[in-house]
Protein backbone atom coordinates (compact mmCIF):
# COMPACT_ATOMS: atom_id res chain seq x y z
CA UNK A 1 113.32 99.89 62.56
CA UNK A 2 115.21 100.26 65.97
CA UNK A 3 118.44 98.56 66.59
CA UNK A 4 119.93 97.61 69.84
CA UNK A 5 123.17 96.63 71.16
CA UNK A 6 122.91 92.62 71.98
CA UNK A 7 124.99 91.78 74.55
CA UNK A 8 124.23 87.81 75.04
CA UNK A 9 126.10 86.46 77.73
CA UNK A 10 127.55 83.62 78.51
CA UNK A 11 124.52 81.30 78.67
CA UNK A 12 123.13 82.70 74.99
CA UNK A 13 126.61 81.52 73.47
CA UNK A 14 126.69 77.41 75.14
CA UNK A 15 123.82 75.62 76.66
CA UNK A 16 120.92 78.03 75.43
CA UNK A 17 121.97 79.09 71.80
CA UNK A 18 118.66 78.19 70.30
CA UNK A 19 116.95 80.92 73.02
CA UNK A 20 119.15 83.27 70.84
CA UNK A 21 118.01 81.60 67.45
CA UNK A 22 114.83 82.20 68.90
CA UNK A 23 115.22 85.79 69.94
CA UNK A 24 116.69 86.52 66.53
CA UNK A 25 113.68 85.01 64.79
CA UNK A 26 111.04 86.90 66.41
CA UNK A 27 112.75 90.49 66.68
CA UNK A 28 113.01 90.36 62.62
CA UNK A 29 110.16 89.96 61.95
CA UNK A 30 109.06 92.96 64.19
CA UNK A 31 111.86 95.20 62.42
CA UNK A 32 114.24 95.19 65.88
CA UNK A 33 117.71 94.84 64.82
CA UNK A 34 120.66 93.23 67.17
CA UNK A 35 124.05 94.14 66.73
CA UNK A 36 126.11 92.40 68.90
CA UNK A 37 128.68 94.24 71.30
CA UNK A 38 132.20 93.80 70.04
CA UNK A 39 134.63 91.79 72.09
CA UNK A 40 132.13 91.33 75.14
CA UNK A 41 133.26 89.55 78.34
CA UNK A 42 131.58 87.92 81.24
CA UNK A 43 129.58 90.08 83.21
CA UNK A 44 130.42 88.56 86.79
CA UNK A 45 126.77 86.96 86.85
CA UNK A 46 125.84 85.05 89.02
CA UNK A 47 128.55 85.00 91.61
CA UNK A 48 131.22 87.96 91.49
CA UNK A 49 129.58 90.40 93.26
CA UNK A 50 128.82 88.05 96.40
CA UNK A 51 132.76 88.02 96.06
CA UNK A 52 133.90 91.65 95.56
CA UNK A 53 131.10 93.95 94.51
CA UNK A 54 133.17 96.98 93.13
CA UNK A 55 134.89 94.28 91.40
CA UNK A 56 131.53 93.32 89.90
CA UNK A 57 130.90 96.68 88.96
CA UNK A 58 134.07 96.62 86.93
CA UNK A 59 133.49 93.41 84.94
CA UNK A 60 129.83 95.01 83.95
CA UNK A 61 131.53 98.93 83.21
CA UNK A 62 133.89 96.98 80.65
CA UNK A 63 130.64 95.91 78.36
CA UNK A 64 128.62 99.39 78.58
CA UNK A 65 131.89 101.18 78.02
CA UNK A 66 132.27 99.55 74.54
CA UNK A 67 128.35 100.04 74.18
CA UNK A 68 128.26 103.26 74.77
CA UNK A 69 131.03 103.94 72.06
CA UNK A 70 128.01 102.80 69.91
CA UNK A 71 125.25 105.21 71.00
CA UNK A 72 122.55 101.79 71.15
CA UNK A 73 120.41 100.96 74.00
CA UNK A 74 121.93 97.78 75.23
CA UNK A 75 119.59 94.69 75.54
CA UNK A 76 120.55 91.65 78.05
CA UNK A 77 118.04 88.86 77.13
CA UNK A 78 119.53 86.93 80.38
CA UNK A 79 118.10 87.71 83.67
CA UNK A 80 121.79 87.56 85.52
CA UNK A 81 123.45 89.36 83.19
CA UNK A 82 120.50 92.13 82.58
CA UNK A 83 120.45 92.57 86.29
CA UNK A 84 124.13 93.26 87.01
CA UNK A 85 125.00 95.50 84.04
CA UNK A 86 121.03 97.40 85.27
CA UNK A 87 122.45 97.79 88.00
CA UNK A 88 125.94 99.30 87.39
CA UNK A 89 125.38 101.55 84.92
CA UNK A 90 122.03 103.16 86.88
CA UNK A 91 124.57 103.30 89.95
CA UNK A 92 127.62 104.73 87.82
CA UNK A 93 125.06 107.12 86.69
CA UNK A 94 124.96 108.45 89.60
CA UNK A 95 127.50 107.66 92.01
CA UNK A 96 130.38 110.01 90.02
CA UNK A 97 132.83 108.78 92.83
CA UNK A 98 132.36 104.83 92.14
CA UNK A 99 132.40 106.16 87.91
CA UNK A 100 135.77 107.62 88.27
CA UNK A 101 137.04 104.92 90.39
CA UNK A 102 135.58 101.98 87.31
CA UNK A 103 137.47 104.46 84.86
CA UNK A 104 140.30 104.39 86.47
CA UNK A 105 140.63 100.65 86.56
CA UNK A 106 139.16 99.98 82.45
CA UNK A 107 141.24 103.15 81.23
CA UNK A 108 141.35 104.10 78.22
CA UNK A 109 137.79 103.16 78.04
CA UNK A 110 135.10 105.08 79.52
CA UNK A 111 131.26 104.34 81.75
CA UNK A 112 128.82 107.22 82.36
CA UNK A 113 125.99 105.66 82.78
CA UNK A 114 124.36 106.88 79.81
CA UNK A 115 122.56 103.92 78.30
CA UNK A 116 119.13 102.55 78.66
CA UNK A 117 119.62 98.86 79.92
CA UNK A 118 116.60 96.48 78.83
CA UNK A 119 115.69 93.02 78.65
CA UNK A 120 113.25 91.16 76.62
CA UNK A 121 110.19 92.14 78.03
CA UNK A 122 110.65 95.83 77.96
CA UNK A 123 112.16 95.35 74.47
CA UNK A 124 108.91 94.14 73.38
CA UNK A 125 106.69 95.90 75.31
CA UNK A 126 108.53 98.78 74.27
CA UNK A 127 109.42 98.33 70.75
CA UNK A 128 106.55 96.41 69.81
CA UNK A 129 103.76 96.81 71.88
CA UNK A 130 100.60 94.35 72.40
CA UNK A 131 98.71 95.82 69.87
CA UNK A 132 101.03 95.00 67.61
CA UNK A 133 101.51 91.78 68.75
CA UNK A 134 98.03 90.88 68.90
CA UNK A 135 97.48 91.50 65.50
CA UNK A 136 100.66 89.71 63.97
CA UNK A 137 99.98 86.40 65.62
CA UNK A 138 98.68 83.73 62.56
CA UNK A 139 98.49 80.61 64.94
CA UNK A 140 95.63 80.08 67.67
CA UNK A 141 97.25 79.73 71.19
CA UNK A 142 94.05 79.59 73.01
CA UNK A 143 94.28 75.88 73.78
CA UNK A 144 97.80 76.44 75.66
CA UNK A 145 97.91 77.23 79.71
CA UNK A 146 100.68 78.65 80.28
CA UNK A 147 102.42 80.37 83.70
CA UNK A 148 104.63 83.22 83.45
CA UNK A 149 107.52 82.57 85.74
CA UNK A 150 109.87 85.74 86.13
CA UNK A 151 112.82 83.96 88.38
CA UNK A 152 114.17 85.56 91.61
CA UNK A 153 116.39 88.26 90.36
CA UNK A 154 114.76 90.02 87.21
CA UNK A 155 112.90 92.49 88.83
CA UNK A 156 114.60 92.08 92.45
CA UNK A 157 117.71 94.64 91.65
CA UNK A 158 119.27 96.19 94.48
CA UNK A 159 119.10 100.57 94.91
CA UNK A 160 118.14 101.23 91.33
CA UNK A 161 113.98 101.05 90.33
CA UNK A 162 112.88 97.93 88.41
CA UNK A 163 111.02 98.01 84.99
CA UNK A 164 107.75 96.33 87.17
CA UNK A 165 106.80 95.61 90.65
CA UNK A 166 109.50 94.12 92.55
CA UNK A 167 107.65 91.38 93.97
CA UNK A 168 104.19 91.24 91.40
CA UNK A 169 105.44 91.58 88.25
CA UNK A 170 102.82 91.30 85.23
CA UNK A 171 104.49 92.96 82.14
CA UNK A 172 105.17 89.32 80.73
CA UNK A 173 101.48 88.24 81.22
CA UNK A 174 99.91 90.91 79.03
CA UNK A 175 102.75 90.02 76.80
CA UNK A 176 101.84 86.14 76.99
CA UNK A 177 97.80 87.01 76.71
CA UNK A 178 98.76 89.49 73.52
CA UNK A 179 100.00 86.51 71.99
CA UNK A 180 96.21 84.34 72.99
CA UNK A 181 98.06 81.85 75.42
CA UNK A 182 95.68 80.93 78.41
CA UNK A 183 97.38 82.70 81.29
CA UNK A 184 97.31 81.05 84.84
CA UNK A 185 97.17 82.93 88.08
CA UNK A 186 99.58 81.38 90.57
CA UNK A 187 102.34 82.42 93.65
CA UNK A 188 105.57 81.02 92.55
CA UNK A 189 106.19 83.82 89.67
CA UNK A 190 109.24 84.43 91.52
CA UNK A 191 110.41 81.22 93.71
CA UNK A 192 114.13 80.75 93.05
CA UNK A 193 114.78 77.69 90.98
CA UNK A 194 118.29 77.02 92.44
CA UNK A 195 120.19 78.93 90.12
CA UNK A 196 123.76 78.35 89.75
CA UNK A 197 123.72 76.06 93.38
CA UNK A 198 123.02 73.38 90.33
CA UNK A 199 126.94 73.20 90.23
CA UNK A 200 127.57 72.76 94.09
CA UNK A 201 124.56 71.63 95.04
CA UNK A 202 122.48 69.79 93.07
CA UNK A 203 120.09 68.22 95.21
CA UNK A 204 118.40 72.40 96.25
CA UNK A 205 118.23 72.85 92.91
CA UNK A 206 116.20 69.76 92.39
CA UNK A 207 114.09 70.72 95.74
CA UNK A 208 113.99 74.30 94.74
CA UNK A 209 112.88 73.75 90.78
CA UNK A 210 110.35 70.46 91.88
CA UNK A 211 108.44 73.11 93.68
CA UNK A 212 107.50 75.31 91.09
CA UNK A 213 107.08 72.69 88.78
CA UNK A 214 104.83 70.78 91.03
CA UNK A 215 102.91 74.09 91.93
CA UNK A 216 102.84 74.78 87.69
CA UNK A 217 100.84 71.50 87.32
CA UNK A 218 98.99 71.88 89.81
CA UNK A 219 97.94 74.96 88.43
CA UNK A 220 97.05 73.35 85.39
CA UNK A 221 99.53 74.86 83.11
CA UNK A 222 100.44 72.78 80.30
CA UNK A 223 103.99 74.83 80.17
CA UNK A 224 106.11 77.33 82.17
CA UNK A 225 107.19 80.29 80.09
CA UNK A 226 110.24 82.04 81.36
CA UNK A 227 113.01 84.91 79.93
CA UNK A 228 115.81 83.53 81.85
CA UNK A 229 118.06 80.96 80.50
CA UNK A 230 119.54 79.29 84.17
CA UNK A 231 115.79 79.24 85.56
CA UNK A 232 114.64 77.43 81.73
CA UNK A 233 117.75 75.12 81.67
CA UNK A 234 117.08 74.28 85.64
CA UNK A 235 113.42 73.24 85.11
CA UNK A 236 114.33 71.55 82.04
CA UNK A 237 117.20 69.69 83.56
CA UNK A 238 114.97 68.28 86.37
CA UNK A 239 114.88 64.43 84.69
CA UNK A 240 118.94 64.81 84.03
CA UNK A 241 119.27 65.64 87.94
CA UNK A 242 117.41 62.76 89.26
CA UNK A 243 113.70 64.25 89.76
CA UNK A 244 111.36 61.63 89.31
CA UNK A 245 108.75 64.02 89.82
CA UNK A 246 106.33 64.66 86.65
CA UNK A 247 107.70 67.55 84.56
CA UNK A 248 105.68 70.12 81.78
CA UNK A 249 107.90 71.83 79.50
CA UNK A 250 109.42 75.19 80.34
CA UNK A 251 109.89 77.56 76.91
CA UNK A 252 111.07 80.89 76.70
CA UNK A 253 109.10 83.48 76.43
CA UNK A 254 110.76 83.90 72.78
CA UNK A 255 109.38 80.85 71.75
CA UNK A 256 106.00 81.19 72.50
CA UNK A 257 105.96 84.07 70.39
CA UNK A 258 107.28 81.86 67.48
CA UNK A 259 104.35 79.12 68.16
CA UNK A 260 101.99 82.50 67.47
CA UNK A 261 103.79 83.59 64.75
CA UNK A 262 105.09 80.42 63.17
CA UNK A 263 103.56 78.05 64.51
CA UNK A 264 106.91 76.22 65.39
CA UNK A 265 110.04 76.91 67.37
CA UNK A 266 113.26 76.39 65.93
CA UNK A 267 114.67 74.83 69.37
CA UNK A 268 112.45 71.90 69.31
CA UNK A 269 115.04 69.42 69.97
CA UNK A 270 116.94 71.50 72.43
CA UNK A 271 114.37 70.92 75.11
CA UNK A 272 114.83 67.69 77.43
CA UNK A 273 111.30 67.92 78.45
CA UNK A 274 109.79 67.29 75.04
CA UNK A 275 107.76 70.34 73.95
CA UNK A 276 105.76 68.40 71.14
CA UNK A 277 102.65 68.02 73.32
CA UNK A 278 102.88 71.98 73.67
CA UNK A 279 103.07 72.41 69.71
CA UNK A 280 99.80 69.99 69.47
CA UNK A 281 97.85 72.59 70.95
CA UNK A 282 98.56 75.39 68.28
CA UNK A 283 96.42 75.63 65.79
CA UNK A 284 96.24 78.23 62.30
CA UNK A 285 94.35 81.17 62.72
């Protein structure tokens, strides 16, 4: 059994707790254990470091200071808050100049760098592996078309190497095909679905998210499948906004993995865009 530090935002804790139900779910029954960081605090995600980025840097070297005091990898299931704290504590790592300046402002705690920083995808690909995953699944997912759609910032991160190609990532396909879903080919694995602009500026976000959802159906996909909480809740939020534009559901990638293992997900009725023609299409092994 491996156990990781959880670190689970600020999205994981309000509007997307059943993503973390979900998460918690699946990784038992694989034998991954979460044990959640101790007195966490916002990670700066989505907006500080547009503001002040060594300022960023210090929010983010707060939460891998306390992680490192206990010697787990630290998984980020968000894509935000993955990014940032990838992103400071490969540059801390090496930058030893911007380190002792962080230091300096979180005293007594202490950031080296030290930690492997992961989210979902690696955790399973890593952890688990397709093999594995192939041969737990009990439900038939066959039947469900699905598109795996990354968001704009989970592999994009800034000086430090990504876990997958920047711009054609494909680590959460083989994931989704492990599991027997129908995987679509299409371009807009990484279109930007708005993102936070939802609170200033709702009508992008409705431009921005009717785009991939149009281009999803089009595609043929009977659901999106995403690891990012703002890009699920902005898809899914699409009626709410004022889209009259026809909408498929868009799960996490955590809950597909429950339709092949359970056959269920315990977030049904946490989803705007009803998911029950999704769960039609499963069928026992």
């Amino acid at each position: 059994m491996v156990t990781l530090t959880y670190y689970p935002g600020c999205s994981l804790k309000t509007g997307s707790k059943f993503y973390q139900a979900s998460i918690q779910k699946v990784f038992s029954t694989y034998g991954i254990g979460l044990r959640e960081l101790p007195d966490w605090s916002c990670c700066g995600a989505s907006a500080a470091h547009t503001v002040n980025e060594e300022l960023a840097h210090v929010l983010v070297a707060r939460n891998l200071a306390i992680a490192e005091k206990e010697e787990l990898n630290f998984f980020a299931p968000c894509s935000a808050c993955y990014s940032r704290s990838k992103i400071t504590n490969d540059t801390i790592r090496n930058d030893i100049s911007l380190q002792d300046r962080l230091n300096g402002v979180i005293a007594p705690l202490e950031c080296t760098g030290s930690l492997e920083v992961k989210n979902i995808i690696e955790v399973l690909d890593d952890h688990v592996g397709v093999s594995v995953i192939a041969k737990k699944r009990r439900f038939d997912l066959s039947a469900l078309r699905v598109v795996p759609y990354y968001g704009c910032v989970l592999t994009r991160l800034m000086r430090v190497k990504p876990f997958d190609d920047r711009e054609d990532p494909r680590s959460m396909d083989g994931l989704l095909q492990a599991l027997g879903a129908t995987v679509l080919g299409w371009p807009f694995k990484m279109e930007c679905c708005g993102a936070a602009k939802t609170l200033t500026d709702k009508e992008m976000t409705v431009r921005l998210s009717e785009r991939i959802m149009g281009r999803a159906i089009s595609a043929g996909a009977d659901a999106i499948v995403t690891p990012c909480p703002l890009c699920q809740m902005n898809l899914d939020l699409l009626p709410s906004l004022g889209s009259t534009a026809p909408v498929i559901p868009t799960l996490f990638l955590s809950e597909v993995f429950e339709l092949a293992i359970f056959g269920r997900m315990v977030g049904m009725a946490s989803h705007l865009v009803s998911a029950d023609p999704v769960v039609k299409k499963i069928k026992e092994a």
